[in-house]
Protein backbone atom coordinates (compact mmCIF):
# COMPACT_ATOMS: atom_id res chain seq x y z
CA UNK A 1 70.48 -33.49 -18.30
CA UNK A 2 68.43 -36.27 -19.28
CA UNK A 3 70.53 -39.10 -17.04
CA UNK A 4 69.15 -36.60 -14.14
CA UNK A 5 65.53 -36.45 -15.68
CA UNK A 6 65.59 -40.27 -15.98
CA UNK A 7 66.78 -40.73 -12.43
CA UNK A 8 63.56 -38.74 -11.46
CA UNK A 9 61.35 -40.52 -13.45
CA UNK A 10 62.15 -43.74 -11.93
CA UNK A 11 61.61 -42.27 -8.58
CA UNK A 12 58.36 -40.69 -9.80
CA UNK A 13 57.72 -44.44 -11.09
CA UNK A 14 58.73 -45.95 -7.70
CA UNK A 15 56.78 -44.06 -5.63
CA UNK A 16 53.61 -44.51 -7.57
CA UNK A 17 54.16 -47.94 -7.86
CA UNK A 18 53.86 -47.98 -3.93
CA UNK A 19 50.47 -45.21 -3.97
CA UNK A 20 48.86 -47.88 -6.68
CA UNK A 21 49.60 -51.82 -6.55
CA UNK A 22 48.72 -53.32 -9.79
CA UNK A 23 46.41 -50.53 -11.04
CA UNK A 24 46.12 -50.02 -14.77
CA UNK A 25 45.98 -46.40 -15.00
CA UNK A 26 44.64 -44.61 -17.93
CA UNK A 27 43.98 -40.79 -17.31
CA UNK A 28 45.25 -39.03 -14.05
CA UNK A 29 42.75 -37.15 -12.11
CA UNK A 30 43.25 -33.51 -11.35
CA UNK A 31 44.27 -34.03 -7.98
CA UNK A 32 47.17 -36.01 -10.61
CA UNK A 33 46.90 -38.99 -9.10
CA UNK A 34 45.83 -42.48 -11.10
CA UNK A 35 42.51 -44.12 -11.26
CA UNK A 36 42.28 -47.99 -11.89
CA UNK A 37 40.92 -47.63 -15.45
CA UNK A 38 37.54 -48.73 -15.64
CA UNK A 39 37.37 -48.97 -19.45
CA UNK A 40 37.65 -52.91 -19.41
CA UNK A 41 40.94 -55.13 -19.17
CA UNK A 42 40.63 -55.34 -23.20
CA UNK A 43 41.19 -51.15 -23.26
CA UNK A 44 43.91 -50.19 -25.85
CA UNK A 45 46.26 -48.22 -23.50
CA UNK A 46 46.39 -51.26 -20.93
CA UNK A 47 49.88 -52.11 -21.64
CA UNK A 48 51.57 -48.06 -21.55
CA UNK A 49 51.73 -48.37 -17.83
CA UNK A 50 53.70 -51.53 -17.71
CA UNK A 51 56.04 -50.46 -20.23
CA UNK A 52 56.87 -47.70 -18.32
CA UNK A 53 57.67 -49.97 -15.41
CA UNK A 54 60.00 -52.25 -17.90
CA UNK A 55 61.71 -49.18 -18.73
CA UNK A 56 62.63 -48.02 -15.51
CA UNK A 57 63.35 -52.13 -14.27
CA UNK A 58 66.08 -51.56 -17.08
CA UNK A 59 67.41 -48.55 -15.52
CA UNK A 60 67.11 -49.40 -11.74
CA UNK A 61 67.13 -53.45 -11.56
CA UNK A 62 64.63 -53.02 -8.86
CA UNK A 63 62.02 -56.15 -8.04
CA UNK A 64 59.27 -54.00 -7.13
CA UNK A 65 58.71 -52.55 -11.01
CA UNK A 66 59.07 -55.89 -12.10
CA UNK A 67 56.47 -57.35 -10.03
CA UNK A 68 53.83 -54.67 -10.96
CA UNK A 69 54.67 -55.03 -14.14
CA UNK A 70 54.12 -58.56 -14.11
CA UNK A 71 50.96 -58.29 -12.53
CA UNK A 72 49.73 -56.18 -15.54
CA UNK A 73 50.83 -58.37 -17.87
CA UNK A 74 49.03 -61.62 -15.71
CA UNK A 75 45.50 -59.69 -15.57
CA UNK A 76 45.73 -59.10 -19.30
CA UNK A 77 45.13 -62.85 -20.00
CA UNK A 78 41.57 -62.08 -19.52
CA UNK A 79 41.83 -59.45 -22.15
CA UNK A 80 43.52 -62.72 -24.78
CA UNK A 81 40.48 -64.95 -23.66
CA UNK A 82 37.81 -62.21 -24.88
CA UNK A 83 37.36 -62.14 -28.83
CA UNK A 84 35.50 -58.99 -29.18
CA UNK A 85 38.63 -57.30 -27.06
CA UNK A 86 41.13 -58.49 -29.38
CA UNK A 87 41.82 -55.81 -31.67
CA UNK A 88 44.63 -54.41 -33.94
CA UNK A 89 46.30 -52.68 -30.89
CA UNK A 90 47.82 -55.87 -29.74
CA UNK A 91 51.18 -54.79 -29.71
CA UNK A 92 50.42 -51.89 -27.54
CA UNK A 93 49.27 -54.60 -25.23
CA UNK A 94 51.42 -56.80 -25.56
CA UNK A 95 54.90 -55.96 -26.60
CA UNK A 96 55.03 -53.45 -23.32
CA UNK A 97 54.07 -56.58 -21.10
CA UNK A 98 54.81 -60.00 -22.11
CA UNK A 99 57.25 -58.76 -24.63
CA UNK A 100 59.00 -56.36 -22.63
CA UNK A 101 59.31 -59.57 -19.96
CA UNK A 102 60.74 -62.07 -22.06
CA UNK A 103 63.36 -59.84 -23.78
CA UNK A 104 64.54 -58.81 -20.29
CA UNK A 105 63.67 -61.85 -18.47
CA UNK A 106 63.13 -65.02 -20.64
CA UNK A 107 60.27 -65.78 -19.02
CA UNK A 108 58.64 -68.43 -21.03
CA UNK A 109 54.87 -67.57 -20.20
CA UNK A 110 55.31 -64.21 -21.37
CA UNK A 111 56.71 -65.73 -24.79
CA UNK A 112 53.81 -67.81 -24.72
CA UNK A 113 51.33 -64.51 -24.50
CA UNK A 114 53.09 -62.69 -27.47
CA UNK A 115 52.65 -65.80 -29.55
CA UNK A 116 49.18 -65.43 -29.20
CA UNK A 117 48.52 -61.90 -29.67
CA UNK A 118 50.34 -61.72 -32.24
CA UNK A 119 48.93 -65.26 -34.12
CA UNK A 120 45.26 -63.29 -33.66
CA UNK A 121 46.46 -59.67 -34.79
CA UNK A 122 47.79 -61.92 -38.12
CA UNK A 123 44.29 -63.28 -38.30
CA UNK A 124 42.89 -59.83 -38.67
CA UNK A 125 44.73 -59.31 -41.93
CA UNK A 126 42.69 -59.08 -45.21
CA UNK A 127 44.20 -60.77 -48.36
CA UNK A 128 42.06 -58.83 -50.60
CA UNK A 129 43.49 -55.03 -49.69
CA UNK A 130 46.62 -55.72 -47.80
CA UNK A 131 45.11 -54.49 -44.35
CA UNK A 132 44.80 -55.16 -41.45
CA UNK A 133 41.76 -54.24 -39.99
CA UNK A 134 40.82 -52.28 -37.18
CA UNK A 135 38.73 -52.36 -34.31
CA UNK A 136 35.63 -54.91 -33.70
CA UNK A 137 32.46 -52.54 -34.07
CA UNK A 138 29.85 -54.14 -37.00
CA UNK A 139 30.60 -56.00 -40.29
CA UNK A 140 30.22 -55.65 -43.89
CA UNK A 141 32.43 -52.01 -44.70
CA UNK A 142 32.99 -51.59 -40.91
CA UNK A 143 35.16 -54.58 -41.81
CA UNK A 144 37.25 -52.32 -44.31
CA UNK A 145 38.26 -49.95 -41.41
CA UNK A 146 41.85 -49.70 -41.58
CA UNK A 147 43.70 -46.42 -39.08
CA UNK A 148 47.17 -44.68 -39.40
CA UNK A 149 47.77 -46.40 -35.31
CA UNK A 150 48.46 -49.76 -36.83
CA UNK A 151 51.34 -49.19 -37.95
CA UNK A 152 52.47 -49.34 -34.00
CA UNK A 153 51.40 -52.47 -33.45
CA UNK A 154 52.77 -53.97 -36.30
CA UNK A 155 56.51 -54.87 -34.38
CA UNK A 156 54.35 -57.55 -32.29
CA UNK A 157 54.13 -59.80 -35.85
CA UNK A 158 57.79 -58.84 -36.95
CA UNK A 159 59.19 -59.72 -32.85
CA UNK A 160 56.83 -63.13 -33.24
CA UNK A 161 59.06 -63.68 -36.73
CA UNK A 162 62.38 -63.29 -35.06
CA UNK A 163 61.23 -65.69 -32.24
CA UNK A 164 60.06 -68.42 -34.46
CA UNK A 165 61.93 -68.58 -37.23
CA UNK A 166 58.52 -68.35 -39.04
CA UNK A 167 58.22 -65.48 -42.24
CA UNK A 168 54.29 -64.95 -41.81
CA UNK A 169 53.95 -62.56 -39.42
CA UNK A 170 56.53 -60.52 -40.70
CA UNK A 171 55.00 -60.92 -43.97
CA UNK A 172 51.84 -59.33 -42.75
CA UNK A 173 53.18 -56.67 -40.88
CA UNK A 174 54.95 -55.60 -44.16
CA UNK A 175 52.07 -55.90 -46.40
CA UNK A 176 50.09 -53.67 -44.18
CA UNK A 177 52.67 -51.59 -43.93
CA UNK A 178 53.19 -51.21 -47.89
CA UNK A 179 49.27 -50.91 -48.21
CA UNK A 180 49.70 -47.80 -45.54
CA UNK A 181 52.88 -46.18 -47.61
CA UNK A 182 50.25 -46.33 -51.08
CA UNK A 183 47.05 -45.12 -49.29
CA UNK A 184 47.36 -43.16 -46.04
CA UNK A 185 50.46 -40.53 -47.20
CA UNK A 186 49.53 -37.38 -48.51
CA UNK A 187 51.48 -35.47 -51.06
CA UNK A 188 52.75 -33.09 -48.31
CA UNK A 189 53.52 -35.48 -46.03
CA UNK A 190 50.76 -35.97 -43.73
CA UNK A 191 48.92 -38.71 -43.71
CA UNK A 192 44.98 -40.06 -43.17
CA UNK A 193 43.63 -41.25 -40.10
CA UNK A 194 41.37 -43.54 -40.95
CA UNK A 195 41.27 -45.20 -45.14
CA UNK A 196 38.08 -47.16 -46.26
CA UNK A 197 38.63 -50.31 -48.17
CA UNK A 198 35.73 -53.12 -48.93
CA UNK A 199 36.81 -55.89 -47.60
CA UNK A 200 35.67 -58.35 -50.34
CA UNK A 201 37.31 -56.74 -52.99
CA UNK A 202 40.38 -54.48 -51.23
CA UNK A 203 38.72 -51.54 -53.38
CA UNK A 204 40.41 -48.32 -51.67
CA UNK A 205 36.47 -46.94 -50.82
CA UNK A 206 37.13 -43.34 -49.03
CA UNK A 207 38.51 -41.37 -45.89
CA UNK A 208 37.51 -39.88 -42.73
CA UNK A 209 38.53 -37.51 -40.28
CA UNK A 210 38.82 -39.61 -37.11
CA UNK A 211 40.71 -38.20 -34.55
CA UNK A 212 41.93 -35.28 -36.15
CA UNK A 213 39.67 -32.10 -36.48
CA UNK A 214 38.23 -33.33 -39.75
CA UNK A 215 38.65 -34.92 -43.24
CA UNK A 216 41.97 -33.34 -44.83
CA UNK A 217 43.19 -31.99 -41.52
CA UNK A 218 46.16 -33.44 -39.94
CA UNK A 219 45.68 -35.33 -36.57
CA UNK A 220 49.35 -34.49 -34.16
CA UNK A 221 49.37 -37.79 -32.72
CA UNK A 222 48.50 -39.62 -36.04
CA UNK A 223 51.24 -37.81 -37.59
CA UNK A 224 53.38 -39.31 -34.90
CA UNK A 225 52.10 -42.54 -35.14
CA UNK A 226 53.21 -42.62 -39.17
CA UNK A 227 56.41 -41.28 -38.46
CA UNK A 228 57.33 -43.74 -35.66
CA UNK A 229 55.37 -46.50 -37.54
CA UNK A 230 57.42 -46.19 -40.40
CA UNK A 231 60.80 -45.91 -39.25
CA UNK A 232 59.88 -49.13 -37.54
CA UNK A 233 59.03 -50.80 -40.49
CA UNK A 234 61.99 -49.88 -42.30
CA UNK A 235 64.44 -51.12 -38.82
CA UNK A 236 62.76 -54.02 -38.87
CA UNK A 237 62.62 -54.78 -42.57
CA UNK A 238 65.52 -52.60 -44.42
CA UNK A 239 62.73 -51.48 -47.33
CA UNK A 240 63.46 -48.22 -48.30
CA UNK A 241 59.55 -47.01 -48.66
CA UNK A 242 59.27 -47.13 -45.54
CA UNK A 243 62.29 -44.73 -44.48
CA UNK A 244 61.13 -42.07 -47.40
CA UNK A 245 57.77 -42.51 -45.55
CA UNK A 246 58.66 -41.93 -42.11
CA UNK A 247 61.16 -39.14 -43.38
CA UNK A 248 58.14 -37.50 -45.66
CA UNK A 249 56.18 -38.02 -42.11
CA UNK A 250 59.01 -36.14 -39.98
CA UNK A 251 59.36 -33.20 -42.26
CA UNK A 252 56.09 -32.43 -42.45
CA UNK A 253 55.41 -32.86 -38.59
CA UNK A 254 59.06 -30.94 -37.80
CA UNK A 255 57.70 -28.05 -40.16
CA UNK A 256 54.22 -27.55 -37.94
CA UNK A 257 56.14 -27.14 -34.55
CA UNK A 258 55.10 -23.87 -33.44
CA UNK A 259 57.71 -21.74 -31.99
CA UNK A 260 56.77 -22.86 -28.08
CA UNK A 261 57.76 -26.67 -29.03
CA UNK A 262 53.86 -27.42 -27.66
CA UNK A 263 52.72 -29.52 -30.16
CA UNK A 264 48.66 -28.31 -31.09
CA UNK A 265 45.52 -31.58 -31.21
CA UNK A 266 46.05 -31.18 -35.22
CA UNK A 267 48.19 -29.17 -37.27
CA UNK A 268 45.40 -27.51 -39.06
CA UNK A 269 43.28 -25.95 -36.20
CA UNK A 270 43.25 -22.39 -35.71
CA UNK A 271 45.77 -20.03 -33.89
CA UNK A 272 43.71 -19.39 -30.91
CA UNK A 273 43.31 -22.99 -30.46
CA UNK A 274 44.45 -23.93 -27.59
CA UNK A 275 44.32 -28.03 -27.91
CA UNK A 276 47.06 -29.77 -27.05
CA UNK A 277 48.80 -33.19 -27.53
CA UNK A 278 51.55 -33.86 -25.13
CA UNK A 279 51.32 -37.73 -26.33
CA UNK A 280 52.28 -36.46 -30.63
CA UNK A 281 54.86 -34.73 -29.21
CA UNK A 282 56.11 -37.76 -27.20
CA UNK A 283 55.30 -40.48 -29.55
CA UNK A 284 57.04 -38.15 -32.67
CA UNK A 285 60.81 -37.52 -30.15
CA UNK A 286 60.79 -41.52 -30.04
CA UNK A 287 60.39 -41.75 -33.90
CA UNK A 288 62.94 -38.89 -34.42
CA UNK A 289 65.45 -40.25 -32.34
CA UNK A 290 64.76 -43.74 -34.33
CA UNK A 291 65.45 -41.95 -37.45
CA UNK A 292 68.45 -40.74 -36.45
CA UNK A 293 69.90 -43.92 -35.06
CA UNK A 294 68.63 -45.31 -38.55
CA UNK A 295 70.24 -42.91 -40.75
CA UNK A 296 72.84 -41.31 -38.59
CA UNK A 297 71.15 -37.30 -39.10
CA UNK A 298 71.64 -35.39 -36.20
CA UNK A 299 69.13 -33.15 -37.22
CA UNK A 300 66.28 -35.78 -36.14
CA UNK A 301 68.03 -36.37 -32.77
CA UNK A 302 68.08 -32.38 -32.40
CA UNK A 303 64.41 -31.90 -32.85
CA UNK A 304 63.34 -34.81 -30.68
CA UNK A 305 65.44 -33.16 -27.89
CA UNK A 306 63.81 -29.83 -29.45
CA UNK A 307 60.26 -31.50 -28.77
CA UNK A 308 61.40 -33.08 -25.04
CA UNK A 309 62.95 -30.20 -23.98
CA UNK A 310 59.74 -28.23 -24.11
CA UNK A 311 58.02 -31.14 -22.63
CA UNK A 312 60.05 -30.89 -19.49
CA UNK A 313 60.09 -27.20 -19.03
CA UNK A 314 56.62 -26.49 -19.46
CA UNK A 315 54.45 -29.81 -19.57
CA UNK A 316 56.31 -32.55 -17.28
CA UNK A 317 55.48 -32.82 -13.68
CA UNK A 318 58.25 -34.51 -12.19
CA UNK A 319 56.95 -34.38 -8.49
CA UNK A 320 57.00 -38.06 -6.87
CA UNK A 321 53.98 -36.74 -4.95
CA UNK A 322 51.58 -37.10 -7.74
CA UNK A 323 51.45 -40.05 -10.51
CA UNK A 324 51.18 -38.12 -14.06
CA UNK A 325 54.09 -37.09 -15.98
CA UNK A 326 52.88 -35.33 -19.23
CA UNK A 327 49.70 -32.66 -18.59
CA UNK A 328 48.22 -31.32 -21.79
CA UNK A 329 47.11 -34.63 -24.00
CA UNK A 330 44.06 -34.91 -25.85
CA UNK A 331 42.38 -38.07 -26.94
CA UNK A 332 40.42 -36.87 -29.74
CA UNK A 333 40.24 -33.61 -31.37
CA UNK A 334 36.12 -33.43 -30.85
CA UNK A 335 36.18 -34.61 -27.13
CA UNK A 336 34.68 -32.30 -24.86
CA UNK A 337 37.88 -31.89 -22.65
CA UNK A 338 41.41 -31.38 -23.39
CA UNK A 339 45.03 -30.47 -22.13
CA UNK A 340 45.33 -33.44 -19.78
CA UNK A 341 47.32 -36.28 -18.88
CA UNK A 342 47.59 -39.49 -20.51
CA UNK A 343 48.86 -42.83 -19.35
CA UNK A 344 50.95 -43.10 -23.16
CA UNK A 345 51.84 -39.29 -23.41
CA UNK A 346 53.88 -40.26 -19.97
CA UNK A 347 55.34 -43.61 -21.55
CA UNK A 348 56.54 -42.45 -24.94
CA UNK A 349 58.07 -39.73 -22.99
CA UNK A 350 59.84 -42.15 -20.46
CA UNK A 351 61.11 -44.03 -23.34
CA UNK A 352 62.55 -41.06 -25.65
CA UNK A 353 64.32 -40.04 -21.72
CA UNK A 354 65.62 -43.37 -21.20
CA UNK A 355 66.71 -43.56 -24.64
CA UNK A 356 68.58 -39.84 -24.44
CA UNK A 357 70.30 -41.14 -21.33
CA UNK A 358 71.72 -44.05 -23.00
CA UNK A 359 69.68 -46.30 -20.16
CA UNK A 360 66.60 -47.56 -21.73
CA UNK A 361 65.51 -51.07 -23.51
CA UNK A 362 63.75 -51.25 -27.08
CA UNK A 363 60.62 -52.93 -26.93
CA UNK A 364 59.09 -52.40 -30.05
């Protein structure tokens, strides 16, 4: 089953390849085609697309994904020039372009761009509290901002270890990630989005809602985020507080699937909600399936197919006439629309495929 769904995917990924050049596609339209995202080249998500193309390189050896995929990764250099667009989601950006590259190529420019993305997301760690901080927006306590999504980004510093031989970026990524297992996990398993720390004094300050539906409630694709992030961690390190987290992560998020296998915006929002998030769903198979590798638990592997299985019979469109994959994603629980595609919903489900069908490459 999922060799066949990965044979379509690349396809899919062929043909819009062909429709769109070098486009950096964010959010399908309805018609479900892709718009060149206009959000700036500095925009979180700008590396999804290009992963996708890696994956599918790995599966087909074809030149053309390649190429656009190079050509991503070549207008990003604009994005490592620009200091106010360098942000904690560097490894987003950067491990699904230059990183993806050299670990199937060895092409020594794109070593040269994870080097620096990840040298500046180590500069954005804070001594004082263990963080790394997010986003750009304001100083003094805007400088204490510190979000569940990190923990994602944190396999650029570990990869930039293993290249260099040097300890310090996987030094960081592990302090952040201890700092995460001590303040973002809940007692039932579910986990902030966003903590508060001041950043002179690493003072844990406060919470907030963020994403999710509000303070206390549990964001879907944050949830995901922890549960991928951690089992990361713990691959890349071998510290057991980060397996009990991403496990503590997992149960809680395998224990809110509703009996569909749609995965709602956040576990807490009422029944006749209808908010979806295509992109939890996707992002939590691809921890899952991690776990399972990790620990050897079939159980993990069976809800991950669980999750993608319900993906491809009622949210995948798998047409190579139109470019989205994944239909009912939501960014934010308090945006005004919902239940529609999203250029990472589509690559964390290409990956968990590929992985299912034995055919993919590990990027993070």
């Amino acid at each position: 089953m999922w060799s066949d769904i990965a044979r379509k995917l690349w396809e899919k990924t062929l043909a819009a390849v062909r429709r769109n050049g070098d486009a950096i596609p964010y959010i399908a339209g309805e018609d479900g085609l892709f718009d060149d995202h206009s959000g700036g080249i500095s925009w979180w998500t700008n590396g999804f697309w290009a992963g996708s193309l890696w994956q599918m390189y790995a599966l087909t050896g074809k030149a053309e994904l390649m190429d656009a995929a190079r050509a991503i990764e070549g207008k990003l250099d604009a994005a490592l020039t620009d200091a106010q667009g360098m942000d904690h989601d560097s490894g987003f950006k950067w491990l699904l372009t230059a990183g993806a590259d050299y670990a199937l190529t060895k092409n020594p420019a794109s070593l040269n761009r994870l080097l620096l993305a990840a040298s500046n997301l180590a500069g954005r760690f804070n001594p004082a509290g263990n963080f790394i901080r997010a986003w750009n927006d304001g100083t003094g306590e805007k400088a204490g901002l510190v979000i569940i999504d990190c923990l994602m980004n944190l396999p650029l510093l570990y990869r930039a270890s293993q290249l260099t031989g040097d300890p310090r970026f996987a030094q960081i990524a592990a302090l952040h990630a201890r700092t995460a297992a001590k303040h973002f996990m809940r007692p039932d398993g579910s986990v902030e989005h966003i903590v508060l720390f001041d950043p002179a004094t690493g003072e844990r300050t406060g919470t907030l809602g963020g994403q999710g539906m509000g303070p206390g409630s549990a964001w879907s694709r944050g949830q995901a985020w922890a549960l991928y992030g951690f089992a990361l961690s713990y691959r890349h390190t071998g510290e057991r507080v980060f397996l009990d987290c991403a496990r503590r992560s997992a149960d809680y998020f395998t224990a809110h699937i509703p009996a569909s296998g749609l995965i709602p915006a956040d576990f807490c929002q009422d029944a006749d909600c209808a908010f979806e998030d295509d992109s939890a769903a996707a992002c939590a198979a691809c921890g899952l399936l991690e776990l399972a590798e990790r620990t050897g638990e079939e159980g993990y592997a069976g809800t991950a197919r669980r999750l993608l299985t319900a993906l491809t019979e009622k949210r995948a469109d798998l047409d190579p006439a139109t470019d989205r994959v994944l239909t009912h994603c939501t960014v934010s629980f308090h945006d005004k629309r919902h239940n529609h595609p999203l250029i990472y919903a589509d690559y964390f489900y290409t990956e968990a495929v590929a992985r299912l069908a034995g055919e993919g490459v590990f990027l993070w």
